[in-house]
PDB file of N, CA and C in Angstrom:
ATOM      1  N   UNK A   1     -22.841  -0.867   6.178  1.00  0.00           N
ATOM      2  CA  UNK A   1     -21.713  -1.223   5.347  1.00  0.00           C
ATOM      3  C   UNK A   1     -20.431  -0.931   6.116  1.00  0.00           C
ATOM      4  N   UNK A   2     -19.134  -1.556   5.981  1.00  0.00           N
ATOM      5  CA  UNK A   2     -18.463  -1.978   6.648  1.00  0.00           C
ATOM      6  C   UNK A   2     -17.065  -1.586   5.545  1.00  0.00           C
ATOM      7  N   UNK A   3     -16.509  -0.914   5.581  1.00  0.00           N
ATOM      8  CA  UNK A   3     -15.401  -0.901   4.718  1.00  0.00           C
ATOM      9  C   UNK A   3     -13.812  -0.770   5.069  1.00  0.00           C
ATOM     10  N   UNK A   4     -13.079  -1.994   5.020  1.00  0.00           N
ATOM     11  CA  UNK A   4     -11.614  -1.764   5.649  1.00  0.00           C
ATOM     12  C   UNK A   4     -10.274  -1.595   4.998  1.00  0.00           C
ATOM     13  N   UNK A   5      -9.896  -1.410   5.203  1.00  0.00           N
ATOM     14  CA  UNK A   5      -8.131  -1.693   4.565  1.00  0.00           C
ATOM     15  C   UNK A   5      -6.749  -1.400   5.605  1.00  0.00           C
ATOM     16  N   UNK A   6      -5.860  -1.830   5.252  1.00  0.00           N
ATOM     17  CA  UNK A   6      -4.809  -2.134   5.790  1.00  0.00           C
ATOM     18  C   UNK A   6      -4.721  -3.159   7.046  1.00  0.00           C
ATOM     19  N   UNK A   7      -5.371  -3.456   6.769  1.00  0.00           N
ATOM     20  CA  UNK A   7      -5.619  -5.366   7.240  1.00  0.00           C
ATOM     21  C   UNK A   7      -3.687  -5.954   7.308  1.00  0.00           C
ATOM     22  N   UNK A   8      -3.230  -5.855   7.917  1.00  0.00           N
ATOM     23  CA  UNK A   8      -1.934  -6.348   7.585  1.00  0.00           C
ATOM     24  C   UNK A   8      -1.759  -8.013   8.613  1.00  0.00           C
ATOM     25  N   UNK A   9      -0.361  -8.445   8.064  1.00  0.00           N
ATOM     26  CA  UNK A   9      -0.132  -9.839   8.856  1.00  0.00           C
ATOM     27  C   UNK A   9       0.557  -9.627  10.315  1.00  0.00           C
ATOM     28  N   UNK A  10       0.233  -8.598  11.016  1.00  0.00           N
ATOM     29  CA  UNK A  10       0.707  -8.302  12.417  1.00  0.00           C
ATOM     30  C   UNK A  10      -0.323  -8.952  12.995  1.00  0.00           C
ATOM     31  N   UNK A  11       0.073  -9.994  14.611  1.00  0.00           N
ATOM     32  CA  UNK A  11      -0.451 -10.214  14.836  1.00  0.00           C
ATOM     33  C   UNK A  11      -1.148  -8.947  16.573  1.00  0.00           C
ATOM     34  N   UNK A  12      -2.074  -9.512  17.383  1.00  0.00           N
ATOM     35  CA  UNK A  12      -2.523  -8.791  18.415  1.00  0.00           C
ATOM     36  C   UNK A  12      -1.493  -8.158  19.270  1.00  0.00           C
ATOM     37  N   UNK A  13      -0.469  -8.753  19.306  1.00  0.00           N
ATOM     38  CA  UNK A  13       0.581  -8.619  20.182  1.00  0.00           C
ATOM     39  C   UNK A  13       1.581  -8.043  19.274  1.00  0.00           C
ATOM     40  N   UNK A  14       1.706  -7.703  18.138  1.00  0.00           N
ATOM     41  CA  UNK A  14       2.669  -6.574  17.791  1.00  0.00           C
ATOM     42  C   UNK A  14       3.738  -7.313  17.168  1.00  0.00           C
ATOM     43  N   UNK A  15       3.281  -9.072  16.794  1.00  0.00           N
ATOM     44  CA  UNK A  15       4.337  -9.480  16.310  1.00  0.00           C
ATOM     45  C   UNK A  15       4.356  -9.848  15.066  1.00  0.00           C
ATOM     46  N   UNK A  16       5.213  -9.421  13.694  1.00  0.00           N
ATOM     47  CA  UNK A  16       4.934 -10.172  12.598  1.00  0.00           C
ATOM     48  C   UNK A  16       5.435 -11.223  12.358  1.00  0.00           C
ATOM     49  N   UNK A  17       4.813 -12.596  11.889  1.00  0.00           N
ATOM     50  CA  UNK A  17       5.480 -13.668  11.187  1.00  0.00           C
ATOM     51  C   UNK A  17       6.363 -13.453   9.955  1.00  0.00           C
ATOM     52  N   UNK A  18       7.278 -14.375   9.857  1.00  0.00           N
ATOM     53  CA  UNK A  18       8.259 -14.294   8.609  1.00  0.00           C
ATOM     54  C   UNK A  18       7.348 -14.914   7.862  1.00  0.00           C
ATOM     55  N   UNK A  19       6.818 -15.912   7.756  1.00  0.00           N
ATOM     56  CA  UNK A  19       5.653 -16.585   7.115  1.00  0.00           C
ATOM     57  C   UNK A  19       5.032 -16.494   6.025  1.00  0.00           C
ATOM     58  N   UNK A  20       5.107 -16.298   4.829  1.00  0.00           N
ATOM     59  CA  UNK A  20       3.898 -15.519   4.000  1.00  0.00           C
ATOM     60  C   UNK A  20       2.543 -15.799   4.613  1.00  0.00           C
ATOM     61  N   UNK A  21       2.241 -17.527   4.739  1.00  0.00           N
ATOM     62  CA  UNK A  21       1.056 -17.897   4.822  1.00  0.00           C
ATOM     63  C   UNK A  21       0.363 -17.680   6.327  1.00  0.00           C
ATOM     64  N   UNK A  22       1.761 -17.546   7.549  1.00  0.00           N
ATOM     65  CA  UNK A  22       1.089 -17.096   8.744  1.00  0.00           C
ATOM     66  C   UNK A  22       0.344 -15.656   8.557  1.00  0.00           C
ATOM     67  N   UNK A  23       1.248 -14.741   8.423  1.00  0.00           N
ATOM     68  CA  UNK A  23       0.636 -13.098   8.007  1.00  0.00           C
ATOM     69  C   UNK A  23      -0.398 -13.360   7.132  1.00  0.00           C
ATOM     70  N   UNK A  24      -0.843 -14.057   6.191  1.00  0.00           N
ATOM     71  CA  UNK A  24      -2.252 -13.711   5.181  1.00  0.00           C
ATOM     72  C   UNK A  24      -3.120 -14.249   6.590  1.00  0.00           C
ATOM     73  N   UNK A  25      -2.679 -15.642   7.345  1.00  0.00           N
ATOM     74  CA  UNK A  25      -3.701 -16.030   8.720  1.00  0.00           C
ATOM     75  C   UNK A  25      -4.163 -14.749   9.295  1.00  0.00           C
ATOM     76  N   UNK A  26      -2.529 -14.113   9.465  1.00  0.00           N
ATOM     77  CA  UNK A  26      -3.099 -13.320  10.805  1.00  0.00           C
ATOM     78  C   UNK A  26      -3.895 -12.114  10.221  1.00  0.00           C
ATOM     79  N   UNK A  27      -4.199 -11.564   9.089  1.00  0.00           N
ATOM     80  CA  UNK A  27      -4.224 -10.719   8.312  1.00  0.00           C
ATOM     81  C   UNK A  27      -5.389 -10.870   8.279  1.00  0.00           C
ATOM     82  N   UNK A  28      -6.380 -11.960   7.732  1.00  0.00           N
ATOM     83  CA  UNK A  28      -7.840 -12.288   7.826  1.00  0.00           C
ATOM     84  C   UNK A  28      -8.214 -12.343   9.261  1.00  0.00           C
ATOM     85  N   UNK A  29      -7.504 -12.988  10.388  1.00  0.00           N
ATOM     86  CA  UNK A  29      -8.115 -12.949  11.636  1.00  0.00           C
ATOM     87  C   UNK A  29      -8.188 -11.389  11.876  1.00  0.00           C
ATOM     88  N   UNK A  30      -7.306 -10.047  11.004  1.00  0.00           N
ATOM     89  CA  UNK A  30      -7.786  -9.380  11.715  1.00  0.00           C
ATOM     90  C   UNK A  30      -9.192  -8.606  11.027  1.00  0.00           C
ATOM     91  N   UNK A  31      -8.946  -8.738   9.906  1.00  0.00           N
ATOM     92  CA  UNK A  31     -10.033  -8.400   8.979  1.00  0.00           C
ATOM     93  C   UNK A  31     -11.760  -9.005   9.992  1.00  0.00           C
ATOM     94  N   UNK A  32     -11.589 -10.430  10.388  1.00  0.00           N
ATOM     95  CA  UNK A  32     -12.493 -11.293  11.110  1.00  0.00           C
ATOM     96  C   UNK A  32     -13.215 -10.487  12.101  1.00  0.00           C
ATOM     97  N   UNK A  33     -11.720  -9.932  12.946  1.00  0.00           N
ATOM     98  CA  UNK A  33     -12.102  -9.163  14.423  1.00  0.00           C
ATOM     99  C   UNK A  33     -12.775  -8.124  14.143  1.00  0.00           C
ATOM    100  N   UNK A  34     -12.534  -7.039  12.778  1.00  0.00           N
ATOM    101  CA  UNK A  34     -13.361  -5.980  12.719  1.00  0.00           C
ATOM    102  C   UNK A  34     -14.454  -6.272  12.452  1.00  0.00           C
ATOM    103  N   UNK A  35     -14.531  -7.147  11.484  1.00  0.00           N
ATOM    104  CA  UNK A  35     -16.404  -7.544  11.348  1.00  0.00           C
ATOM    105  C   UNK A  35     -17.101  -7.793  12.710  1.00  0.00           C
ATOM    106  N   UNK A  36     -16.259  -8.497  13.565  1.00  0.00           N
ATOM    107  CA  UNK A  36     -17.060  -8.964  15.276  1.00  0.00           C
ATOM    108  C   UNK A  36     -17.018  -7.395  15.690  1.00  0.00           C
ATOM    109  N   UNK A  37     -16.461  -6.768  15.844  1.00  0.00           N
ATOM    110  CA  UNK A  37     -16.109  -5.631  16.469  1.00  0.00           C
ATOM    111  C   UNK A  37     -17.651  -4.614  15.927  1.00  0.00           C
ATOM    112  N   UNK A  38     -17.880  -4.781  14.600  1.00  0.00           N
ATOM    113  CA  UNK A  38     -18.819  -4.272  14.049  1.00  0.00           C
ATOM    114  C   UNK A  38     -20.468  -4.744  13.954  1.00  0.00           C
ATOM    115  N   UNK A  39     -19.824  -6.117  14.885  1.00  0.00           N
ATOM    116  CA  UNK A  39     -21.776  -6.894  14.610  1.00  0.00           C
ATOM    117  C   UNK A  39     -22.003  -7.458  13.512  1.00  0.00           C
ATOM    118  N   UNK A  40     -20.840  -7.935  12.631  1.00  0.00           N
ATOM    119  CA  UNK A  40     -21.154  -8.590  11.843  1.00  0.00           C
ATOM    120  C   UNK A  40     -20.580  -9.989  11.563  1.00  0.00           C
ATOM    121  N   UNK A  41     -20.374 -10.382  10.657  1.00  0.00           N
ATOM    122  CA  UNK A  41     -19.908 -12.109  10.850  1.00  0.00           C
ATOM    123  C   UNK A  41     -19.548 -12.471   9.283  1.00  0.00           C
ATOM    124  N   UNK A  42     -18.755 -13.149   9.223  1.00  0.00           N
ATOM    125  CA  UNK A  42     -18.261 -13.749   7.951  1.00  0.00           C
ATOM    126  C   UNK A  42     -19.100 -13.739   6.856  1.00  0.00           C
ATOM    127  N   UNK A  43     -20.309 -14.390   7.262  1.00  0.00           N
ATOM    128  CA  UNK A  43     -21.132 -14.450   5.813  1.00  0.00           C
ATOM    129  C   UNK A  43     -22.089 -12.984   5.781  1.00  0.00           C
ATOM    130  N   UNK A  44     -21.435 -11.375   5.967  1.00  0.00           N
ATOM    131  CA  UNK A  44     -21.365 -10.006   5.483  1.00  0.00           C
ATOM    132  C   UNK A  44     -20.264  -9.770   4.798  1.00  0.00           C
ATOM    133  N   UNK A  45     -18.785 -10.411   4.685  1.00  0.00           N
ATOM    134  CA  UNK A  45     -17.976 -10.160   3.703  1.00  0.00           C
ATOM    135  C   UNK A  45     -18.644 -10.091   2.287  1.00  0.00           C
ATOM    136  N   UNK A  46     -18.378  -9.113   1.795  1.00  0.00           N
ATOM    137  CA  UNK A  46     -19.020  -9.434   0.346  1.00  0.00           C
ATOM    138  C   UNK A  46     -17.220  -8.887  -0.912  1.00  0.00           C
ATOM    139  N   UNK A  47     -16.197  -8.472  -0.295  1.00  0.00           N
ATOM    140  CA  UNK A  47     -15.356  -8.580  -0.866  1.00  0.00           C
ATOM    141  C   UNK A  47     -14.174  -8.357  -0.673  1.00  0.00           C
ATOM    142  N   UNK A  48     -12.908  -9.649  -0.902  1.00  0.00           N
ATOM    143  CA  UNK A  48     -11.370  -9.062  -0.332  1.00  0.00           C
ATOM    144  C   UNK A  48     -10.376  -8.384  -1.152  1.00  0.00           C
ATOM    145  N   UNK A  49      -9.820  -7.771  -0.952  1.00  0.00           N
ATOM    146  CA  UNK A  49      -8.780  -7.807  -2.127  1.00  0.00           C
ATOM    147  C   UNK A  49      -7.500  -7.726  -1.327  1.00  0.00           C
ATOM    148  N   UNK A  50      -6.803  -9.004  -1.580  1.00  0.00           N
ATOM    149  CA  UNK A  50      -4.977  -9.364  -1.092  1.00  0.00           C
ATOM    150  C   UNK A  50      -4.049  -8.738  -1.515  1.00  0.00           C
ATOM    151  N   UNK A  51      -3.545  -8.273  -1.007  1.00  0.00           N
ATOM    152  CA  UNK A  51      -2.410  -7.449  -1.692  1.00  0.00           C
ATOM    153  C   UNK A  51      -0.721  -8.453  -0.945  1.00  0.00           C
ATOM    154  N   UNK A  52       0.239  -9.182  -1.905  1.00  0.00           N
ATOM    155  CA  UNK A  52       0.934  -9.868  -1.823  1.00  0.00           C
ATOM    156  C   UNK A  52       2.160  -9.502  -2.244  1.00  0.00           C
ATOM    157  N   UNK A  53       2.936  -9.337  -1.452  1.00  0.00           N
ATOM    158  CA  UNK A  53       4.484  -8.985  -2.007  1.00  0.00           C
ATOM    159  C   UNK A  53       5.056 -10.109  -2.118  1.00  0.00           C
ATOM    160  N   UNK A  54       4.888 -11.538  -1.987  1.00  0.00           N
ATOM    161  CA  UNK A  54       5.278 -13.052  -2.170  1.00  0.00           C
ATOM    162  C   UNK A  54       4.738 -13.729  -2.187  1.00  0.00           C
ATOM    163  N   UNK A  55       4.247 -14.820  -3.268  1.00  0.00           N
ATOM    164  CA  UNK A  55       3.602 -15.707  -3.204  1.00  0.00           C
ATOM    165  C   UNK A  55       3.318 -16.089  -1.795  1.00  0.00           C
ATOM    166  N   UNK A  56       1.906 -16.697  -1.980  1.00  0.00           N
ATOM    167  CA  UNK A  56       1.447 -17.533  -0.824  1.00  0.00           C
ATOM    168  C   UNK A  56       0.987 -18.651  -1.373  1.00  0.00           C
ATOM    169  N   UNK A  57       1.642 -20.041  -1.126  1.00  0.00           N
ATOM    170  CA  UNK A  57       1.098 -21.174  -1.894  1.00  0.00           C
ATOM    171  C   UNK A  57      -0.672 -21.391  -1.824  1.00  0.00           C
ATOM    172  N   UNK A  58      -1.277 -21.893  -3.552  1.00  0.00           N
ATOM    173  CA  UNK A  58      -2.382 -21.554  -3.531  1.00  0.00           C
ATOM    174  C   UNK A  58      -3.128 -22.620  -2.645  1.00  0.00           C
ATOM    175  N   UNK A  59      -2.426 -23.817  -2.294  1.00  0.00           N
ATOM    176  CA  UNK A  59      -3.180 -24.811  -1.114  1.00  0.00           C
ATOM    177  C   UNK A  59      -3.418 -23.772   0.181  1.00  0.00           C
ATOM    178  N   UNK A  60      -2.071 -23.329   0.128  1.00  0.00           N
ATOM    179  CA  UNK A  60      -1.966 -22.351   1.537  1.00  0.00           C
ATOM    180  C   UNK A  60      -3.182 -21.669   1.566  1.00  0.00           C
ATOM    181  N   UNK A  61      -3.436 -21.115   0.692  1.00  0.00           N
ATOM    182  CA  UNK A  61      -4.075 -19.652   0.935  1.00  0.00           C
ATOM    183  C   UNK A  61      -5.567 -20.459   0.474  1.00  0.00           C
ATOM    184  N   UNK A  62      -5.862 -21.177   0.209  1.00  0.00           N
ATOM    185  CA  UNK A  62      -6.996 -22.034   0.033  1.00  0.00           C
ATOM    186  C   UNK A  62      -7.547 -22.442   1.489  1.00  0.00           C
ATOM    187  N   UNK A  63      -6.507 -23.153   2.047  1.00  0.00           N
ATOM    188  CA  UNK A  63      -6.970 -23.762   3.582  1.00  0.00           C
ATOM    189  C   UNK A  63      -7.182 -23.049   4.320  1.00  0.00           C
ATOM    190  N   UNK A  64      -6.644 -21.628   4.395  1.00  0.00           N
ATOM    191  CA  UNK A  64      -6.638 -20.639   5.292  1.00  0.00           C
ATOM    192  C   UNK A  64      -7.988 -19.812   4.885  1.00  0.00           C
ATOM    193  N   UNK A  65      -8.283 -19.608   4.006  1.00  0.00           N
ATOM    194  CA  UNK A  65      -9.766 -19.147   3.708  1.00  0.00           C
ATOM    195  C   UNK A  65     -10.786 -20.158   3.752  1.00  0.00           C
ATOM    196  N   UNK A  66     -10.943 -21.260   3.734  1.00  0.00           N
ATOM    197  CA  UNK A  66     -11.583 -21.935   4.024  1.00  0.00           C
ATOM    198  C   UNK A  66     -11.655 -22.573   5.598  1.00  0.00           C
ATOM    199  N   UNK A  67     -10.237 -22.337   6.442  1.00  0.00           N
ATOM    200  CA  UNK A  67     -10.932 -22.719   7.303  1.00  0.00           C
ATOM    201  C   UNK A  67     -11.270 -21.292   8.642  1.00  0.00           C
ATOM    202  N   UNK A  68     -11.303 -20.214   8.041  1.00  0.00           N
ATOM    203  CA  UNK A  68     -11.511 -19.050   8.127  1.00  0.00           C
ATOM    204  C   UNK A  68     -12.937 -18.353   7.921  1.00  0.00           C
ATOM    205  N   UNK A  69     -13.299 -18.465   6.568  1.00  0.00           N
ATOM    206  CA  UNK A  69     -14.481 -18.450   6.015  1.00  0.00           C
ATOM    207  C   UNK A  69     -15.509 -19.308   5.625  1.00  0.00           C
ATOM    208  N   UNK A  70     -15.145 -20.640   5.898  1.00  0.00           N
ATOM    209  CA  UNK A  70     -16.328 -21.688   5.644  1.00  0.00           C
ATOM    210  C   UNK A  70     -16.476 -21.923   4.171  1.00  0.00           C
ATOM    211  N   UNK A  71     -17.717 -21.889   4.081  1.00  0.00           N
ATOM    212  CA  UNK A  71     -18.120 -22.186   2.899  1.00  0.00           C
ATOM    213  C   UNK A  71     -18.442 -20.830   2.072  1.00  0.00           C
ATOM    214  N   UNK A  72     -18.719 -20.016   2.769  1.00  0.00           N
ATOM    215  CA  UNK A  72     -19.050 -18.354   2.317  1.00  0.00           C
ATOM    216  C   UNK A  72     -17.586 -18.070   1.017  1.00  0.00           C
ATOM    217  N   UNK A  73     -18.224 -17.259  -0.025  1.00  0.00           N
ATOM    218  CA  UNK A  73     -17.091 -16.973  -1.072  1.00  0.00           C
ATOM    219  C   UNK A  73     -17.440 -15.863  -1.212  1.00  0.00           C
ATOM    220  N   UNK A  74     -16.720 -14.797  -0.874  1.00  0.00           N
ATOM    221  CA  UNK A  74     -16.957 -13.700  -1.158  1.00  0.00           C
ATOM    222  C   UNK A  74     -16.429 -13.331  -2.352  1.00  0.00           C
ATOM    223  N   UNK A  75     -16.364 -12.581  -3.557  1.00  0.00           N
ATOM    224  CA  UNK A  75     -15.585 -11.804  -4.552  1.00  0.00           C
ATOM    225  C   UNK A  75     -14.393 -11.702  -4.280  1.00  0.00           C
ATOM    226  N   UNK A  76     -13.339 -11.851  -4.581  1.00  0.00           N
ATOM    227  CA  UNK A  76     -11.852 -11.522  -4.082  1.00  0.00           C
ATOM    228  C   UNK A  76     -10.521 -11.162  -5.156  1.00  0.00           C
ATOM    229  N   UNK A  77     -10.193 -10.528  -5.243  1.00  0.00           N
ATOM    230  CA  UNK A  77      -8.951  -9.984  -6.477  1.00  0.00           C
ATOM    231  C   UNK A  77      -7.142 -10.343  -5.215  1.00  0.00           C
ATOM    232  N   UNK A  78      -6.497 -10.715  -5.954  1.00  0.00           N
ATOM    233  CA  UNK A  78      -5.303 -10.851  -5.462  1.00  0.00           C
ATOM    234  C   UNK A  78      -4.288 -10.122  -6.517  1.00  0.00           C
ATOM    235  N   UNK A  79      -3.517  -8.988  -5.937  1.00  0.00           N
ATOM    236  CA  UNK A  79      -2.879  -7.638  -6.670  1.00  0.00           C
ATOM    237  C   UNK A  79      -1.175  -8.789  -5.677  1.00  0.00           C
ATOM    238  N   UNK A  80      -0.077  -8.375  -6.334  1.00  0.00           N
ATOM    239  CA  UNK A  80       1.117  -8.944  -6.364  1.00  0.00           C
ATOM    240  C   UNK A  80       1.953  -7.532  -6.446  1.00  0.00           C
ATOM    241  N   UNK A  81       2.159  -6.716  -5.097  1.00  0.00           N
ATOM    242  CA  UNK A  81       2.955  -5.478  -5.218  1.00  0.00           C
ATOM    243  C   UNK A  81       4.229  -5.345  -4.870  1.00  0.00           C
ATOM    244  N   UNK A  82       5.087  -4.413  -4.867  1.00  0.00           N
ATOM    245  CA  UNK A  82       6.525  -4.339  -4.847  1.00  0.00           C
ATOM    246  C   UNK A  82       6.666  -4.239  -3.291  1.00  0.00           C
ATOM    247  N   UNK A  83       6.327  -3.474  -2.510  1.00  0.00           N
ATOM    248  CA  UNK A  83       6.207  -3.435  -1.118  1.00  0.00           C
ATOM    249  C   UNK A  83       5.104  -3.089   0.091  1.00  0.00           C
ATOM    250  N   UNK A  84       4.659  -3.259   0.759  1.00  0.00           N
ATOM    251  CA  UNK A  84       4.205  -2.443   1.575  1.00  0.00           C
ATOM    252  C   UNK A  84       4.432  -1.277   2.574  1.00  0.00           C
ATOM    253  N   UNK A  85       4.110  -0.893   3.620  1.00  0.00           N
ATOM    254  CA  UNK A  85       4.016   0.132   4.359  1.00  0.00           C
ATOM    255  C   UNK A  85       5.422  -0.259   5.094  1.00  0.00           C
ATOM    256  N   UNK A  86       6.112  -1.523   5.484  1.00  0.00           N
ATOM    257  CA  UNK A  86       6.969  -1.803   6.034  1.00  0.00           C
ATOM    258  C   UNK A  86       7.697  -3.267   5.754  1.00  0.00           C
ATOM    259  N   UNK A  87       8.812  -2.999   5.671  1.00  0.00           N
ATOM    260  CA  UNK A  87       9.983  -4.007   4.627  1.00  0.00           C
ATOM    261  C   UNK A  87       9.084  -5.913   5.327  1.00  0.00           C
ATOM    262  N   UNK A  88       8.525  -5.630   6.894  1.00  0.00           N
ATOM    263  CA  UNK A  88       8.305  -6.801   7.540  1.00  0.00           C
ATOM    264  C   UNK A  88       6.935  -7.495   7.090  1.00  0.00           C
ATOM    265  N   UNK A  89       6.385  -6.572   6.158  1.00  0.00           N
ATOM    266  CA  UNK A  89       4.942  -6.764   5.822  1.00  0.00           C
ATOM    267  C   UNK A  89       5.262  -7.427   5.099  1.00  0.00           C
ATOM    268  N   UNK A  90       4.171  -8.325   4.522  1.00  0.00           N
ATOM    269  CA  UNK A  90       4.567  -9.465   3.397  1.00  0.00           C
ATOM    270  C   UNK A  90       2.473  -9.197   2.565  1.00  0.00           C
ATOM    271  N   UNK A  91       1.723  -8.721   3.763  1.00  0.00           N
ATOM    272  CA  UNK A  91       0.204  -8.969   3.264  1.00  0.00           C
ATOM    273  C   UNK A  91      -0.235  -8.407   3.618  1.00  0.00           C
ATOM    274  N   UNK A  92      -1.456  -7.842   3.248  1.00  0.00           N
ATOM    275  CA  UNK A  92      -2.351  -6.488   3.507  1.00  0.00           C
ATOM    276  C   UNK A  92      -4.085  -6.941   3.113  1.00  0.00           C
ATOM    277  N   UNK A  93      -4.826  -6.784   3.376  1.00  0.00           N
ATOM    278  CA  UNK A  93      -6.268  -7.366   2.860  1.00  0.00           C
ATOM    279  C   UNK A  93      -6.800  -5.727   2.796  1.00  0.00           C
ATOM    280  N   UNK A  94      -7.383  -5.452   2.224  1.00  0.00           N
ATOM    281  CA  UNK A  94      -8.635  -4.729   2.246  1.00  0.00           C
ATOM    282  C   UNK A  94      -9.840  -5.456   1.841  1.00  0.00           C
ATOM    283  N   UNK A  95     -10.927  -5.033   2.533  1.00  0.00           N
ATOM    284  CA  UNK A  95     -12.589  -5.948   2.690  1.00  0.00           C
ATOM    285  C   UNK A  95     -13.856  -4.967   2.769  1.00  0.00           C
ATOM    286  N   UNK A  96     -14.392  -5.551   2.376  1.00  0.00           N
ATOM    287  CA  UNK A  96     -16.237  -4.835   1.902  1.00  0.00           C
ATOM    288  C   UNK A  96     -16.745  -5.968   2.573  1.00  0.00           C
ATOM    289  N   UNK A  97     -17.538  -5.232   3.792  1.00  0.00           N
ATOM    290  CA  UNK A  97     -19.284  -5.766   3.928  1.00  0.00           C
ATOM    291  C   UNK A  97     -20.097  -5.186   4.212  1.00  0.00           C
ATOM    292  N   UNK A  98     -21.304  -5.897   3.907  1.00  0.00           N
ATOM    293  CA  UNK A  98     -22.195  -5.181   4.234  1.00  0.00           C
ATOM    294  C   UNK A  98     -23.285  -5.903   4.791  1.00  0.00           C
ATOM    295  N   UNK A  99     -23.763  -5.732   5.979  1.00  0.00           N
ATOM    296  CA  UNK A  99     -24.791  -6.145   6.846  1.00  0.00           C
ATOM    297  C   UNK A  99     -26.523  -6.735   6.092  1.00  0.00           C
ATOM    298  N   UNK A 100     -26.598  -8.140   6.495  1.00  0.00           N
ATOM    299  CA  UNK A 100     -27.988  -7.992   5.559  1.00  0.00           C
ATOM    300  C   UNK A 100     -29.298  -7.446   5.922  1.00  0.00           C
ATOM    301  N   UNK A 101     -30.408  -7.377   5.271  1.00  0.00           N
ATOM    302  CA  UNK A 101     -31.350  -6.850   5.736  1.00  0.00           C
ATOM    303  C   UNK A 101     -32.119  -7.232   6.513  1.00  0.00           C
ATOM    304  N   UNK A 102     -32.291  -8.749   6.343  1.00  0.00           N
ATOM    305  CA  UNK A 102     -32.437  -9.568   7.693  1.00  0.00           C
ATOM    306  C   UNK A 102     -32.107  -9.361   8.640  1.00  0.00           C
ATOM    307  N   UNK A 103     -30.516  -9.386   9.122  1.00  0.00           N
ATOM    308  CA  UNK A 103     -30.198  -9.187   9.983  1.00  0.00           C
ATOM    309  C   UNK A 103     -30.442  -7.798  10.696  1.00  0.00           C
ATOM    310  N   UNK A 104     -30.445  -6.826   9.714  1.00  0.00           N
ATOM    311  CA  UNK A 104     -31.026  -5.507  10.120  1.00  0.00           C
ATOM    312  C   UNK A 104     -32.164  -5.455  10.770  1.00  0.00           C
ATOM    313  N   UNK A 105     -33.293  -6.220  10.331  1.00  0.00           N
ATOM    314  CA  UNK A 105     -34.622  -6.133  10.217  1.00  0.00           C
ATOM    315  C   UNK A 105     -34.872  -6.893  11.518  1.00  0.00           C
ATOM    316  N   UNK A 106     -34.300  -8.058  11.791  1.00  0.00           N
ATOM    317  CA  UNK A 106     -34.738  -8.638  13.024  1.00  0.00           C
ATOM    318  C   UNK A 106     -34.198  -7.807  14.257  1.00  0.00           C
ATOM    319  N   UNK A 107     -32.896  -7.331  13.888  1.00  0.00           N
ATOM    320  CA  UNK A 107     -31.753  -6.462  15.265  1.00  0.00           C
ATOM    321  C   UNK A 107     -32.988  -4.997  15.391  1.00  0.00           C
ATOM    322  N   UNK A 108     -33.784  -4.246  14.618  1.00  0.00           N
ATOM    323  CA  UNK A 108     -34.028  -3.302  14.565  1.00  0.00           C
ATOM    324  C   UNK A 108     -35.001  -3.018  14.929  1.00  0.00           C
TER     325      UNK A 108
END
């Protein structure tokens, strides 16, 4: 099991977008990297929760999980807060996965 938070919209290089919808991008790519980082892969998400200090249009944030996550739907809650950790933040993810047994079972 795999458990993250503070997933924010910074990207690798230390830069944030003004963007809402770039930062939720960069925000899942990084959420993405820890699952690779961990041996696991998109369809182990089993749950996000967005945390949004500004709307993100819902096409936006539709295309970007979909072309992010595929077809996989994990559980997901979207919370609408007053700020984050820093005035430049706009998005934050926290994520649950957990590795299947399959995959356990064949790796093991």
């Amino acid at each position: 099991m795999l458990v993250l938070s503070g997933q924010v919209g910074m990207r690798p290089d230390g830069t944030v977008p003004d963007d809402n919808a770039e930062q939720f991008a960069a925000a899942l790519e990084n959420v993405l990297g820890n699952l690779e980082e961990a041996g696991m892969g998109v369809e182990d998400l089993v749950k996000l929760t967005l945390y949004l200090t500004d709307p993100v249009e819902p096409e936006a944030r539709r295309a970007i999980l979909a072309e992010r996550l595929g077809t996989h739907a994990p559980c997901m809650t979207l919370v609408y807060v007053a700020g984050l950790a820093s005035p430049a933040l706009k998005v934050e993810i926290d994520a649950w996965a957990s590795a299947s047994v399959e995959r356990e079972t064949r790796a093991g």
